[in-house]
C-alpha atoms as a PDB file:
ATOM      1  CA  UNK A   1     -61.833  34.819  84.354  1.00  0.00           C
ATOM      2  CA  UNK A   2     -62.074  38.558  82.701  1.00  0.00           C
ATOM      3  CA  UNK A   3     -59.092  39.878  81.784  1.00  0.00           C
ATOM      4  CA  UNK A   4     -59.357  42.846  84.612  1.00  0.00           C
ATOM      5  CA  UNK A   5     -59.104  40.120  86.727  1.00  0.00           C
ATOM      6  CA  UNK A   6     -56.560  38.164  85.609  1.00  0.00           C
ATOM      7  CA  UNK A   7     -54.239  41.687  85.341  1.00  0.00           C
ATOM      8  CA  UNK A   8     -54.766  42.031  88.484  1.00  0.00           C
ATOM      9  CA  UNK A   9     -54.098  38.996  90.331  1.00  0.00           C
ATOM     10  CA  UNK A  10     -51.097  39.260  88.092  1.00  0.00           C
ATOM     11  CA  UNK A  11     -49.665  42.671  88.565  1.00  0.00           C
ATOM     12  CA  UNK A  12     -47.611  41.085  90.952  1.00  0.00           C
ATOM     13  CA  UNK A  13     -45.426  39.568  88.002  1.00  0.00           C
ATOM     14  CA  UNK A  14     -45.190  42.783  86.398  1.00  0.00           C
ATOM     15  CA  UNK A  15     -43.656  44.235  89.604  1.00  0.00           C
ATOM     16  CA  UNK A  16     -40.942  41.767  89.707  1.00  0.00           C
ATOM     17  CA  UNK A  17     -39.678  42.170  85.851  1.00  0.00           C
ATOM     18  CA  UNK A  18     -39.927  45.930  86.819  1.00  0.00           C
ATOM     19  CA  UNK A  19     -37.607  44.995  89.835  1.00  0.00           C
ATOM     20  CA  UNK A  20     -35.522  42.725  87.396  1.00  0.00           C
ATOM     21  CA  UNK A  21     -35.009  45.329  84.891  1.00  0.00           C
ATOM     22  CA  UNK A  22     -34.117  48.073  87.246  1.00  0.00           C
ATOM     23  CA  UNK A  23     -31.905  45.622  89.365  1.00  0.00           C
ATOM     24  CA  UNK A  24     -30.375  44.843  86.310  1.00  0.00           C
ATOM     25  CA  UNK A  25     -29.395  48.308  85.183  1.00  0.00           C
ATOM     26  CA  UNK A  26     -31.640  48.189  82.620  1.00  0.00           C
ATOM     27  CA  UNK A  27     -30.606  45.661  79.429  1.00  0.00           C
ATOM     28  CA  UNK A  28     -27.928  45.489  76.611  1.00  0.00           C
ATOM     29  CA  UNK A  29     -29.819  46.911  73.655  1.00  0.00           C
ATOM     30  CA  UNK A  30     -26.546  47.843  71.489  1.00  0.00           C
ATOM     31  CA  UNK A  31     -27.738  44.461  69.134  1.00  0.00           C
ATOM     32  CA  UNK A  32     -31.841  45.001  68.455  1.00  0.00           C
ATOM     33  CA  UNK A  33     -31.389  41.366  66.624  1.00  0.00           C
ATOM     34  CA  UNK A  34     -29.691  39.938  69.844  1.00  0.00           C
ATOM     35  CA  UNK A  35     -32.135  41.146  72.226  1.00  0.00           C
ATOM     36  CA  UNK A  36     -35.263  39.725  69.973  1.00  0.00           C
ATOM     37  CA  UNK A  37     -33.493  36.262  69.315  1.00  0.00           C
ATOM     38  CA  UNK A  38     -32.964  36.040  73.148  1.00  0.00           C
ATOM     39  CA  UNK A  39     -36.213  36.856  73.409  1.00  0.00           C
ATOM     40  CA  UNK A  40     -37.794  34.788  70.659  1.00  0.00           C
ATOM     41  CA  UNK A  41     -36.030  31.992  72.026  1.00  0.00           C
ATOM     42  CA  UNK A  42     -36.453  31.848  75.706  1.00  0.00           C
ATOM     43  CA  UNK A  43     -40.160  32.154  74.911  1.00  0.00           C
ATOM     44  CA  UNK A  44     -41.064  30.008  72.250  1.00  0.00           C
ATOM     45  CA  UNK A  45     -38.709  27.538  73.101  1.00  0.00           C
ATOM     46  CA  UNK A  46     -37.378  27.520  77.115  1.00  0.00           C
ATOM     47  CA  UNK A  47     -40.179  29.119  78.480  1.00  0.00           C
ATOM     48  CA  UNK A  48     -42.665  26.770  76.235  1.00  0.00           C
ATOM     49  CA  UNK A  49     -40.917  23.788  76.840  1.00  0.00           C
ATOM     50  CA  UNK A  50     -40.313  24.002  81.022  1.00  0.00           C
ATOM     51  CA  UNK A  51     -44.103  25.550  81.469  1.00  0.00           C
ATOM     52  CA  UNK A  52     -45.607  22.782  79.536  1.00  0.00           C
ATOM     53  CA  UNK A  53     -43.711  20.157  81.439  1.00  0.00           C
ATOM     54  CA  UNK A  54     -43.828  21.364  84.902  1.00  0.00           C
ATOM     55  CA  UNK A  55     -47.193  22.957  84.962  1.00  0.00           C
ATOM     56  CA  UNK A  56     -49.127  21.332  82.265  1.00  0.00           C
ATOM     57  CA  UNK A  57     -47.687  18.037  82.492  1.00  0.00           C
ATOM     58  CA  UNK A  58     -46.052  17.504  85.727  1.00  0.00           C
ATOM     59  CA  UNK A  59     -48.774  19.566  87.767  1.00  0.00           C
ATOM     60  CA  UNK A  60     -51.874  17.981  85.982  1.00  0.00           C
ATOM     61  CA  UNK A  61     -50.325  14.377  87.192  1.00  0.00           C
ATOM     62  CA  UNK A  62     -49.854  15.512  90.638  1.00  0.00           C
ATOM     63  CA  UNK A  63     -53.112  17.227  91.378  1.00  0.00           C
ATOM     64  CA  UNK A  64     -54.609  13.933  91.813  1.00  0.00           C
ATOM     65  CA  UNK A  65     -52.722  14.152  94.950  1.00  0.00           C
ATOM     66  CA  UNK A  66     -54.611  17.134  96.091  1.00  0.00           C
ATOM     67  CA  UNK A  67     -53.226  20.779  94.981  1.00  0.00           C
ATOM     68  CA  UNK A  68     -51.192  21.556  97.903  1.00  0.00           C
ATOM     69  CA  UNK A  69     -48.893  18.391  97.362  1.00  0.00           C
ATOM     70  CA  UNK A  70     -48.718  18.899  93.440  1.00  0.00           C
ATOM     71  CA  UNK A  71     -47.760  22.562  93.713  1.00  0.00           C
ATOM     72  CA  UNK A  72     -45.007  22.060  96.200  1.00  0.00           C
ATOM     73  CA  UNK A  73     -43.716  18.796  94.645  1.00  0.00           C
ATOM     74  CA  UNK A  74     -43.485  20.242  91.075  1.00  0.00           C
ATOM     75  CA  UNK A  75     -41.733  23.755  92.660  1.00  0.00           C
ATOM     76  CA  UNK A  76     -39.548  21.952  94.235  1.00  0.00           C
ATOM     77  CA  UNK A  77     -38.602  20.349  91.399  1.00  0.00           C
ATOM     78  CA  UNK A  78     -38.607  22.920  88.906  1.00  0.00           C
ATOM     79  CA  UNK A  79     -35.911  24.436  91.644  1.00  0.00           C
ATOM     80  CA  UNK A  80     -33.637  21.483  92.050  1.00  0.00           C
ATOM     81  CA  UNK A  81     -33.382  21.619  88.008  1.00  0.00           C
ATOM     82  CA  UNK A  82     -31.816  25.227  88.397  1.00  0.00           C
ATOM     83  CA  UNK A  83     -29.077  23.485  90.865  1.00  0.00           C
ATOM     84  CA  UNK A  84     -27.499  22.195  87.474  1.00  0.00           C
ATOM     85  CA  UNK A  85     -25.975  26.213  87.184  1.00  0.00           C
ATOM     86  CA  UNK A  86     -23.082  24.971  89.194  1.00  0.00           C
ATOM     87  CA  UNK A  87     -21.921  22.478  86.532  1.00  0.00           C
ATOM     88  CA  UNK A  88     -21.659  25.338  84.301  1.00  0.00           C
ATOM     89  CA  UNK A  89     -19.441  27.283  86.575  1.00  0.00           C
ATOM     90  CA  UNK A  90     -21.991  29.775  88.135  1.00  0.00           C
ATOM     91  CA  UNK A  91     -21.106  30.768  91.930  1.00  0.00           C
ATOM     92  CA  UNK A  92     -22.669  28.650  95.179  1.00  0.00           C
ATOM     93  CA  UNK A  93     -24.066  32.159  96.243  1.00  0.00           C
ATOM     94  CA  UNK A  94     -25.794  32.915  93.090  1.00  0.00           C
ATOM     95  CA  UNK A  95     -26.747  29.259  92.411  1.00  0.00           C
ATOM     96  CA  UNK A  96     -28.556  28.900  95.695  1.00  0.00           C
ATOM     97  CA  UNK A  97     -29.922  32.309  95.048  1.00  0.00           C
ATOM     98  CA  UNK A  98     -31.110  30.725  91.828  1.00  0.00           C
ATOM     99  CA  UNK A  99     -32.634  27.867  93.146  1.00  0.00           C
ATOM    100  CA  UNK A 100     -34.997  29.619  96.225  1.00  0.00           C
ATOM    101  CA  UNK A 101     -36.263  32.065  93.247  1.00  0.00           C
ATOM    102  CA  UNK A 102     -37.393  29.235  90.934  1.00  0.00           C
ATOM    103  CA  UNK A 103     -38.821  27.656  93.244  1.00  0.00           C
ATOM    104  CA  UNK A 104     -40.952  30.437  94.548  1.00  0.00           C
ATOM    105  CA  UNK A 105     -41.469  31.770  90.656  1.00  0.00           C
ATOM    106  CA  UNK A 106     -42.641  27.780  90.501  1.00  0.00           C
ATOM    107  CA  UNK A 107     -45.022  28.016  93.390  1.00  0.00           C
ATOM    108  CA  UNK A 108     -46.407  31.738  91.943  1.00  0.00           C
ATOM    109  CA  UNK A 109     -46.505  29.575  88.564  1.00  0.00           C
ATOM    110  CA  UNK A 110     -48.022  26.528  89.963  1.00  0.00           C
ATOM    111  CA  UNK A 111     -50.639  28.600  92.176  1.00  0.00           C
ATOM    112  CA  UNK A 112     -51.621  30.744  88.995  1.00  0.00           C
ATOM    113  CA  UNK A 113     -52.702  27.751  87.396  1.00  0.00           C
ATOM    114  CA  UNK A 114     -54.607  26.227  89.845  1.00  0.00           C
ATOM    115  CA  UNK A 115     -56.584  29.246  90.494  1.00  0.00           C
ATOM    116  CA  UNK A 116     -57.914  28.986  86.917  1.00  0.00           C
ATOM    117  CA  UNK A 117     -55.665  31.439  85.132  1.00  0.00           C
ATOM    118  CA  UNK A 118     -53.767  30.190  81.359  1.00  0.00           C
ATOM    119  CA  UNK A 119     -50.634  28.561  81.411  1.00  0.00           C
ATOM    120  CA  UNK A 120     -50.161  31.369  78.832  1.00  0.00           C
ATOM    121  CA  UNK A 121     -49.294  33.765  81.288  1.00  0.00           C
ATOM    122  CA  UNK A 122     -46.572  31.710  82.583  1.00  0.00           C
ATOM    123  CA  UNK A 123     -45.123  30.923  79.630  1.00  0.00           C
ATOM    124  CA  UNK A 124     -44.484  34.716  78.693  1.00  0.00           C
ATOM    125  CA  UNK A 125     -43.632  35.598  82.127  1.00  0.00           C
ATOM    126  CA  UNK A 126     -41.077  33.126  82.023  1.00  0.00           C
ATOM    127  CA  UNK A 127     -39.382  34.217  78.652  1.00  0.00           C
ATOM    128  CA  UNK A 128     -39.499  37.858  79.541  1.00  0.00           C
ATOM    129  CA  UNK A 129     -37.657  36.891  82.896  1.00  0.00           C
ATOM    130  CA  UNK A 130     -34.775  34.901  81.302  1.00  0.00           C
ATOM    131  CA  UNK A 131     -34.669  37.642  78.890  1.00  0.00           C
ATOM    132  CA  UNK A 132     -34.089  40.457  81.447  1.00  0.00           C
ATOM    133  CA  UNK A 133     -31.895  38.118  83.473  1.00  0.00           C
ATOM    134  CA  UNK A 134     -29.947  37.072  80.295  1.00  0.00           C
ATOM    135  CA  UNK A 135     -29.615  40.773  78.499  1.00  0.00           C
ATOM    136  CA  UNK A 136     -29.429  42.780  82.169  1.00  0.00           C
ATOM    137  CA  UNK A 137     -25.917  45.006  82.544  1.00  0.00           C
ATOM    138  CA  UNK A 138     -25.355  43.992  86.014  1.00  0.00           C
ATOM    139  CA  UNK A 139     -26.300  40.441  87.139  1.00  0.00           C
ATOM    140  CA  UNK A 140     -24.652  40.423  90.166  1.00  0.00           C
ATOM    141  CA  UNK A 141     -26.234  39.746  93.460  1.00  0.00           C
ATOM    142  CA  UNK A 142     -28.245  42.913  94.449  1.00  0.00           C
ATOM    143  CA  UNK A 143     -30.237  43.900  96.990  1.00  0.00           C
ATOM    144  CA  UNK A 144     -33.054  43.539  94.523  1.00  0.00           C
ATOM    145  CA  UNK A 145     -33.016  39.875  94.371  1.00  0.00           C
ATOM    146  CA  UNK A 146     -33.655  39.704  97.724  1.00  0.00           C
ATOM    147  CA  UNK A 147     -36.725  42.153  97.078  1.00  0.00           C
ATOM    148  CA  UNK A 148     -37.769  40.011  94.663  1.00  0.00           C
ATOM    149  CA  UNK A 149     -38.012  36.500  96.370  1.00  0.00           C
ATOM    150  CA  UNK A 150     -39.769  38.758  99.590  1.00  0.00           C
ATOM    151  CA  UNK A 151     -42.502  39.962  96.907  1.00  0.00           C
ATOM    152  CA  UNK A 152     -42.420  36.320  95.381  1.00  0.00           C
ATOM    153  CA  UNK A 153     -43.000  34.577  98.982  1.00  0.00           C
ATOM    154  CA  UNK A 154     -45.671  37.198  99.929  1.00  0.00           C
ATOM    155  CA  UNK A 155     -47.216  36.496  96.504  1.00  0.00           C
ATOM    156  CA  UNK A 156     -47.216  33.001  97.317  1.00  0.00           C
ATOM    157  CA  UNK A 157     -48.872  33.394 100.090  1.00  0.00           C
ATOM    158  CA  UNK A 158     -51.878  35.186  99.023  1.00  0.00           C
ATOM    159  CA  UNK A 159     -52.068  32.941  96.097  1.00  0.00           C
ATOM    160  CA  UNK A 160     -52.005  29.647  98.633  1.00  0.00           C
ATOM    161  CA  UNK A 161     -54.533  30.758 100.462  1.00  0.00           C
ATOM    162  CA  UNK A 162     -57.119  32.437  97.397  1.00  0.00           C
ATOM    163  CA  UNK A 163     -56.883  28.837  96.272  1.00  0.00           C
ATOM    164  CA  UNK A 164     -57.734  27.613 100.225  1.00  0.00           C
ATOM    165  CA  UNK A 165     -60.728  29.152  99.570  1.00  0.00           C
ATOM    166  CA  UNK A 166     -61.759  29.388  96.246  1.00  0.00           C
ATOM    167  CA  UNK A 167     -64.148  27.025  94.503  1.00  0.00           C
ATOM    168  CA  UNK A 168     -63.098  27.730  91.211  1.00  0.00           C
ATOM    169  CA  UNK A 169     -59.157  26.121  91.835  1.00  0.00           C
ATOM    170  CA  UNK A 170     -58.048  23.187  89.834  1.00  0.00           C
ATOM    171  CA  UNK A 171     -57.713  20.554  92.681  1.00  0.00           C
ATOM    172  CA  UNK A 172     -58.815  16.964  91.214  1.00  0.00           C
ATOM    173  CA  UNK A 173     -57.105  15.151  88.223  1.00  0.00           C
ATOM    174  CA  UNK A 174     -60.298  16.081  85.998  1.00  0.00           C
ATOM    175  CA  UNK A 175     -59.424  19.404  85.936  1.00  0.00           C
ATOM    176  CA  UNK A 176     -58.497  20.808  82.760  1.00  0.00           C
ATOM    177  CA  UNK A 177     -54.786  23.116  82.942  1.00  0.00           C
ATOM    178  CA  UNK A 178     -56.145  26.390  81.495  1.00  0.00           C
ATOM    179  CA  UNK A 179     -54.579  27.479  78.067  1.00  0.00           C
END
């Protein structure tokens, strides 16, 4: 795919760190070191690690069930992992909060894939989110999180249903995860 392309059906993603950053009140950039540790971190390590294992590994097994099964199975699961927040003390609100936005990030993930674009693009998504979520000045519950899971499920959406029709989708065990 050309890289007009993939911006595009991307943009979407850069709408919701916009949304994150604003919702946020911007992020804590009093220690330059912090921020890029945070960032070098949830990147090369968090974001690595859970994209690699949900959609490279987990979603490659599954999509010999068919696509629609293997994106909803490993989004839900990728979700349910985010339910550990309350052993750490987080809030219900924010935890169940937590858990309907990773699992429509993991469907938006999921769908990416399948409709042929790299795994790359998840993987930086994904550290640039924690990293706003983790440096933000105001994480509390906002109306933009609810903005955000709207854009998310609409996203979804189109993304379900360019792969309904799109020849090009990953949907057979064969098929290679783009990197």
């Amino acid at each position: 795919m050309s890289l007009k392309k993939t911006v595009l059906l991307c943009s979407p993603l850069f709408l919701v760190l916009v949304l994150l950053f604003i919702g946020n009140n911007g992020i804590d950039i009093s220690s330059i070191n912090q921020l890029l540790l945070i960032l070098g971190i949830q990147i090369i390590i968090v974001a690595f690690i859970e994209e690699m294992f949900f959609r490279g590994f987990m979603l490659k097994i599954l999509l010999s069930w068919g696509f629609k099964l293997a994106v909803l199975t490993s989004s839900l699961l990728f979700a349910l992992t985010h339910s550990l927040q309350l052993l750490g003390g987080q809030s219900l609100e924010s935890t169940i909060l937590q858990i309907i936005y990773a699992f429509f990030i993991g469907m938006v993930f999921s769908l990416l894939i399948v409709n042929q674009q790299s795994i790359l693009v998840t993987i930086v998504f994904h550290g640039l989110n924690n990293t706003l979520i983790m440096m933000g000045q105001n994480n509390h519950s906002s109306i933009y999180n609810y903005i955000i899971i709207l854009l998310l499920i609409i996203y979804t959406v189109f993304l379900w249903f360019r792969a309904l029709k799109s020849n090009e989708c990953i949907s057979n065990k064969n098929s290679e995860i783009p990197i």
